[in-house]
C-alpha atoms as a PDB file:
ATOM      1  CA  UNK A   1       0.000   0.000   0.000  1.00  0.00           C
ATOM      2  CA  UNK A   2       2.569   2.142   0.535  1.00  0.00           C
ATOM      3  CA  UNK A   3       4.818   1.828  -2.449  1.00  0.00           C
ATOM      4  CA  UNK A   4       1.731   2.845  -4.285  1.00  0.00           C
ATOM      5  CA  UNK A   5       1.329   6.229  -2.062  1.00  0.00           C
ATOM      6  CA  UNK A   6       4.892   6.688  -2.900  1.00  0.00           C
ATOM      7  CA  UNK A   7       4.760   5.968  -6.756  1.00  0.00           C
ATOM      8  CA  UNK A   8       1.141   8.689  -7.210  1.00  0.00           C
ATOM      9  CA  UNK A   9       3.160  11.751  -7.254  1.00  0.00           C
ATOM     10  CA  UNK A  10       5.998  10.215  -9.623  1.00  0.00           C
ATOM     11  CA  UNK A  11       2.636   8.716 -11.885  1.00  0.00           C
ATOM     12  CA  UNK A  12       1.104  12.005 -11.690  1.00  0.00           C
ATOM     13  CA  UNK A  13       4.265  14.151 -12.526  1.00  0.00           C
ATOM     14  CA  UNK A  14       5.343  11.639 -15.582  1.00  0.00           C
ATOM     15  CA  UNK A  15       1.062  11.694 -17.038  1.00  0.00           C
ATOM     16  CA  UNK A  16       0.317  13.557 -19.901  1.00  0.00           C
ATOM     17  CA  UNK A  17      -1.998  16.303 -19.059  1.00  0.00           C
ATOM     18  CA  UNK A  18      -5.420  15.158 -19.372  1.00  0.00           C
ATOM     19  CA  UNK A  19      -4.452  11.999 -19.064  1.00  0.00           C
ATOM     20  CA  UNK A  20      -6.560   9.917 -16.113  1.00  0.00           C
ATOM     21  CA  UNK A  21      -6.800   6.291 -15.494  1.00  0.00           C
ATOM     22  CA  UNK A  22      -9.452   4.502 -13.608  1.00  0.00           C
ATOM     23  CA  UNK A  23      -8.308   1.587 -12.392  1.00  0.00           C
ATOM     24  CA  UNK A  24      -4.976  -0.221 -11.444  1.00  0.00           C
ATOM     25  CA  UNK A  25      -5.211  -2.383 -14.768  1.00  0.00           C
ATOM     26  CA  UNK A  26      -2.289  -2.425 -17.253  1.00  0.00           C
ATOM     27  CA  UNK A  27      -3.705  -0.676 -20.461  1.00  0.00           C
ATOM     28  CA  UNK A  28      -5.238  -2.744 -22.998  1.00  0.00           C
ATOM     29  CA  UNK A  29      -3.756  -2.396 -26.770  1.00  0.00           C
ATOM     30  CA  UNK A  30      -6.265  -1.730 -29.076  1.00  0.00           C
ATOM     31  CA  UNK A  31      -7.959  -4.621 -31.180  1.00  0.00           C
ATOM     32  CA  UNK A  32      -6.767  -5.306 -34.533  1.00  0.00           C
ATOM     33  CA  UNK A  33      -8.375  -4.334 -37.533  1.00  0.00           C
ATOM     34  CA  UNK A  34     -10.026  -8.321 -38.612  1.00  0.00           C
ATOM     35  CA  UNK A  35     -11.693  -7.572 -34.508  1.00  0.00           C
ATOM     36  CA  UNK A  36     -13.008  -4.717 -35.354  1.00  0.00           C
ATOM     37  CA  UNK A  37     -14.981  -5.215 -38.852  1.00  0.00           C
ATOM     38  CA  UNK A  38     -16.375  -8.132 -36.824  1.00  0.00           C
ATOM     39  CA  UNK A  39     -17.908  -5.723 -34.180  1.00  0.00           C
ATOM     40  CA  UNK A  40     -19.020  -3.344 -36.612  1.00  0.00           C
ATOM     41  CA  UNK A  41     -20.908  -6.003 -38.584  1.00  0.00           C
ATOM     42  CA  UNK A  42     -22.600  -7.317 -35.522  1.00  0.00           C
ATOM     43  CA  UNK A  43     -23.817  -3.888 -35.065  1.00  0.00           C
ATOM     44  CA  UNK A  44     -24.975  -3.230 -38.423  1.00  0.00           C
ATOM     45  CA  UNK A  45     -27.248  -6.426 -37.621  1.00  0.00           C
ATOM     46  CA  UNK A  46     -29.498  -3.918 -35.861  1.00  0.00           C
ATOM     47  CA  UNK A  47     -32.296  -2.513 -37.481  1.00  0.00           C
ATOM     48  CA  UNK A  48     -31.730   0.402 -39.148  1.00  0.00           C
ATOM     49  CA  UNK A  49     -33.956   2.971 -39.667  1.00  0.00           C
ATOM     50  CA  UNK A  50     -34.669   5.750 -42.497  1.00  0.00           C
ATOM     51  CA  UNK A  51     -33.144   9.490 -41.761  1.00  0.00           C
ATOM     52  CA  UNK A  52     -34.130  11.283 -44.693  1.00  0.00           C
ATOM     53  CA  UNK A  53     -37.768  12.078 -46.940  1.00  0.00           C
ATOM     54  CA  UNK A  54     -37.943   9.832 -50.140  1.00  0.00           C
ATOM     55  CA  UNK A  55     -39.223  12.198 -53.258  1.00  0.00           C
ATOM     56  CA  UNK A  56     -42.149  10.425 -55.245  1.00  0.00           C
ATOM     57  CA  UNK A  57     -43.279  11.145 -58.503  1.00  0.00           C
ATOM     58  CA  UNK A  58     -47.229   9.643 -59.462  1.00  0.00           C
ATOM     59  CA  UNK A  59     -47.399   9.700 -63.056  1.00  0.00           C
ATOM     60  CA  UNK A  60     -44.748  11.990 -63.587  1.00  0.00           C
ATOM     61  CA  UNK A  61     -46.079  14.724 -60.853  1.00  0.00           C
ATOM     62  CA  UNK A  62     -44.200  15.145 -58.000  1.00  0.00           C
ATOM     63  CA  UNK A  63     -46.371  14.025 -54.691  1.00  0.00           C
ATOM     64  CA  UNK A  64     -45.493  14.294 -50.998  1.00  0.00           C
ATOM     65  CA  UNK A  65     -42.170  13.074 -50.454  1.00  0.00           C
ATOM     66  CA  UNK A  66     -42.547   9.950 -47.755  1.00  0.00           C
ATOM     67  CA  UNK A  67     -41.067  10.742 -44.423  1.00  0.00           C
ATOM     68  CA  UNK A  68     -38.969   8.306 -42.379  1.00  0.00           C
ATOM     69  CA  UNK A  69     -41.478   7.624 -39.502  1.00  0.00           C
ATOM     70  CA  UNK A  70     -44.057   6.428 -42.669  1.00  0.00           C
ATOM     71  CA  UNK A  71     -41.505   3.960 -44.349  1.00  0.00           C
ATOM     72  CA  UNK A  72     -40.256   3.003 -41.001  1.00  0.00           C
ATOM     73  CA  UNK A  73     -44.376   1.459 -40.263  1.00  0.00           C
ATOM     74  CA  UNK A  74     -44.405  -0.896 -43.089  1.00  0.00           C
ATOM     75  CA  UNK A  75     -43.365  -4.109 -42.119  1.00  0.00           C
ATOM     76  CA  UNK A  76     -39.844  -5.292 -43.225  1.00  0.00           C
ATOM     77  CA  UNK A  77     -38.693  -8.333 -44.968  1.00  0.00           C
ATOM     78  CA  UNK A  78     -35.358 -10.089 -44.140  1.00  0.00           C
ATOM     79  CA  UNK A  79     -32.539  -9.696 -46.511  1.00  0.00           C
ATOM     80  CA  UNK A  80     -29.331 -10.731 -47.540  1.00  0.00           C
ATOM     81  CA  UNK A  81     -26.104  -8.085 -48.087  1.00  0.00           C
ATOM     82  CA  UNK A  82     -23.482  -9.168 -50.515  1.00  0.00           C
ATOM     83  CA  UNK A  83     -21.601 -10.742 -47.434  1.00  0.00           C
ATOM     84  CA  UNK A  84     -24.299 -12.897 -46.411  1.00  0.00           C
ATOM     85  CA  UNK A  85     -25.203 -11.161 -43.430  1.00  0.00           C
ATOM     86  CA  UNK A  86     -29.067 -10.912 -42.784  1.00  0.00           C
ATOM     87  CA  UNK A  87     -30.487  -7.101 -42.999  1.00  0.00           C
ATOM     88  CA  UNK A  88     -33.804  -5.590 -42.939  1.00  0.00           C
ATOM     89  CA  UNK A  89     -34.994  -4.262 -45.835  1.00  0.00           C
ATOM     90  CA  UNK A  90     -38.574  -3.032 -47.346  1.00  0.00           C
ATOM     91  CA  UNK A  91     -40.208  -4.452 -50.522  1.00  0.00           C
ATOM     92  CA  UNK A  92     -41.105  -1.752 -52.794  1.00  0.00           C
ATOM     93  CA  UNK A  93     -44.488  -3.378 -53.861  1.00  0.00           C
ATOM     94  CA  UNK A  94     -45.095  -3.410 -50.319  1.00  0.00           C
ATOM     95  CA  UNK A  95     -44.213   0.322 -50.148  1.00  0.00           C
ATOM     96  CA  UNK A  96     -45.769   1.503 -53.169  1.00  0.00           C
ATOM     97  CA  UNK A  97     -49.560  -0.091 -51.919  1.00  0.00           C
ATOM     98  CA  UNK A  98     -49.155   0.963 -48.774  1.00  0.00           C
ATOM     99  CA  UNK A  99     -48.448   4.374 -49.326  1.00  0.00           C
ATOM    100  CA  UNK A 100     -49.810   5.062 -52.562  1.00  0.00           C
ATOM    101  CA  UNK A 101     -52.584   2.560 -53.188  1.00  0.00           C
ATOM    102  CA  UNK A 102     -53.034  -0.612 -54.444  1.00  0.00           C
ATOM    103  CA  UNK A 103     -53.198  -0.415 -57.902  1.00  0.00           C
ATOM    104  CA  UNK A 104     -49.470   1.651 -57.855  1.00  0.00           C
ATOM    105  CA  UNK A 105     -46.470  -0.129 -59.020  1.00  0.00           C
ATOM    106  CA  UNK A 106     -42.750   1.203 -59.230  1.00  0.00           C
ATOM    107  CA  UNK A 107     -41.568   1.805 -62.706  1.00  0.00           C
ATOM    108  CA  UNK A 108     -38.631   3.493 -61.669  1.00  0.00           C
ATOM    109  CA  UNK A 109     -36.114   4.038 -58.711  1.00  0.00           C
ATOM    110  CA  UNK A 110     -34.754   7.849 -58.802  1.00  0.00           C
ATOM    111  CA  UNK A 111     -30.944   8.422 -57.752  1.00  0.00           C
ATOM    112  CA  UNK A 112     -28.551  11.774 -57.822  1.00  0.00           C
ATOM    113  CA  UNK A 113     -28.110  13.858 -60.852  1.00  0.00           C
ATOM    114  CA  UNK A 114     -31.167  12.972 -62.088  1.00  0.00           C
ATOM    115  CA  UNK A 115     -30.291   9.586 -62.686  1.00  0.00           C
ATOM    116  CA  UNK A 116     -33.311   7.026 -63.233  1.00  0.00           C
ATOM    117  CA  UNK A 117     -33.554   3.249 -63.636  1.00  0.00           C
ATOM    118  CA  UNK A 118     -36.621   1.710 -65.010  1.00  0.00           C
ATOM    119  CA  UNK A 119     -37.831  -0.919 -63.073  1.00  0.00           C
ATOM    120  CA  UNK A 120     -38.572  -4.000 -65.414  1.00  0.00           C
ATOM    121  CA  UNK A 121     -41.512  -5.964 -63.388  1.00  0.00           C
ATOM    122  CA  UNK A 122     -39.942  -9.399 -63.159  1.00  0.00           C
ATOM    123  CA  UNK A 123     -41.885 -12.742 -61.844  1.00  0.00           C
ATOM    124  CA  UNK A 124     -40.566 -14.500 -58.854  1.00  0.00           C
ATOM    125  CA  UNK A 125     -37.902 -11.495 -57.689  1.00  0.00           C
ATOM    126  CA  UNK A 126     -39.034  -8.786 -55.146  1.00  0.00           C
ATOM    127  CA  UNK A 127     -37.051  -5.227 -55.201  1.00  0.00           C
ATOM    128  CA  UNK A 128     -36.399  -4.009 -51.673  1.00  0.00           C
ATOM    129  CA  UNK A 129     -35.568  -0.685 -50.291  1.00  0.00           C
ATOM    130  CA  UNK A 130     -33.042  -1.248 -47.322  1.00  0.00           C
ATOM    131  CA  UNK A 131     -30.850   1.966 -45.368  1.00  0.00           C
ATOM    132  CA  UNK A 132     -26.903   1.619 -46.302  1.00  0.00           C
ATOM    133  CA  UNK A 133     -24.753   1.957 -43.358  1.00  0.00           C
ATOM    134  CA  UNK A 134     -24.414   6.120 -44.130  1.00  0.00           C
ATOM    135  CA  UNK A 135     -28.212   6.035 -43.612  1.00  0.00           C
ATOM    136  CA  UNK A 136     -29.325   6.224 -47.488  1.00  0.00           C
ATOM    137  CA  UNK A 137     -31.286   3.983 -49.224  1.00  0.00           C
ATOM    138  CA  UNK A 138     -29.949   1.520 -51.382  1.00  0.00           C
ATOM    139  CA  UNK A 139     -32.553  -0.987 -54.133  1.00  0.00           C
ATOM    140  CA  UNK A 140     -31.719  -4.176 -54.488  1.00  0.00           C
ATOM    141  CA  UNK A 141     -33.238  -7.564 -55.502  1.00  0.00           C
ATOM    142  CA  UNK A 142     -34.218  -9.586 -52.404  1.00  0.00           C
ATOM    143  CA  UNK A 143     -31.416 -12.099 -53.858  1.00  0.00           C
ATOM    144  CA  UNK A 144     -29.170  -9.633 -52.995  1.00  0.00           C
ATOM    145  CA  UNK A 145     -28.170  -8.328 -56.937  1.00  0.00           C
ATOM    146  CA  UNK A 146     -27.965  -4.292 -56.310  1.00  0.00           C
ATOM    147  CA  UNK A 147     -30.158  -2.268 -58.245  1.00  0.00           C
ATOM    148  CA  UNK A 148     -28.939   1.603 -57.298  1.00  0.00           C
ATOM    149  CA  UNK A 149     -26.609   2.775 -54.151  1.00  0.00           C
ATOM    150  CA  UNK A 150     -27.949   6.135 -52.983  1.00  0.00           C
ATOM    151  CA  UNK A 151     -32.152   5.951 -54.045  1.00  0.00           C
ATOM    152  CA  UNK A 152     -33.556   9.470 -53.582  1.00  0.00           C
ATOM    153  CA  UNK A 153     -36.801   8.796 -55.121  1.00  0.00           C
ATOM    154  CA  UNK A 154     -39.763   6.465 -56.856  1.00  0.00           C
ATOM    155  CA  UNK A 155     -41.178   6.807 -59.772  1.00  0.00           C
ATOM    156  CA  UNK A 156     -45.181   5.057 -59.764  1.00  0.00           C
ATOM    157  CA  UNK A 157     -47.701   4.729 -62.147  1.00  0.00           C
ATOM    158  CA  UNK A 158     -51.272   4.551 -61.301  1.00  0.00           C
END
C-alpha cells in the first residue's frame, strides 16, 4: 500500500496532461483491424432505420415526399447483403400499396443527378428498399443483386 502512495506523485508528474486512469489495470492495446470489422458487422445487424424524406413522382407529378417515420411502419422483410449477413430491408411493392394505393407499381427508382432506372416488373424477384450503413437507401433484388446505391426517389404509375 505504501509503495503505491509513494509511486502517485511520480505517476502524476510523468502523465500527460489530461491523461486519467481509472483503475490499477495495465492498459489494454487496441484490437486489430479483422476484430473490429467483426464488431461493426454485428452492429450493423441492428435494425436500421430511415433518416431522410424519399421524393415520389405519381405519373410523372411530383407528390409528398414519404417521411422516415411512414416507411419506417411498413413491415420489413429479411434480406441478404453481398456478405451474407441478414439485414432488414422493405419491398417496394409493399411500399408503393401501402403508401400510394393498391393499384401503384414502381416503374422506376430515382438516384442523384437525375439519374433514373426503369424498373422492369420481373416474376418470382421482389425489389427491396433497405438503409446503407451512411443512412441512405440503397434498391436491391431480395437475392441480394444491387439495383442503385444512394435511391432518392420512386417513380409510380397509377
Amino acid at each position: 500500500m505504501t509503495s503505491r502512495l509513494l509511486c502517485l506523485p511520480l505517476a502524476l508528474a510523468l502523465a500527460p496532461a489530461g491523461c486519467a486512469r481509472s483503475s490499477d489495470a495495465a492498459p489494454t492495446r487496441a484490437a486489430p483491424a479483422a476484430t473490429v470489422a467483426r464488431e461493426h458487422d454485428s452492429e450493423e445487424s441492428e435494425r436500421r432505420l430511415p433518416e431522410r424524406a424519399l421524393d415520389v413522382r405519381i405519373n410523372g407529378k411530383p407528390v409528398a415526399a414519404w417521411q422516415p417515420e411512414q416507411i419506417a411502419n411498413v413491415p420489413a422483410v429479411r434480406v441478404q447483403n453481398k456478405q451474407g449477413a441478414a439485414r432488414e430491408a422493405w419491398s417496394i411493392d409493399e411500399l408503393v400499396h401501402r403508401l400510394a394505393g393498391p393499384t401503384a407499381r414502381v416503374v422506376a427508382v430515382l438516384g442523384p443527378n437525375a439519374k433514373r432506372v426503369p424498373v422492369e416488373a420481373a416474376p418470382g424477384r421482389t425489389l427491396v428498399l433497405r438503409v446503407t450503413r451512411d443512412g441512405d437507401y440503397k434498391a436491391q433484388w431480395a437475392e441480394g443483386a444491387p439495383l442503385m446505391h444512394d435511391v432518392r426517389g420512386l417513380e409510380l404509375a397509377q
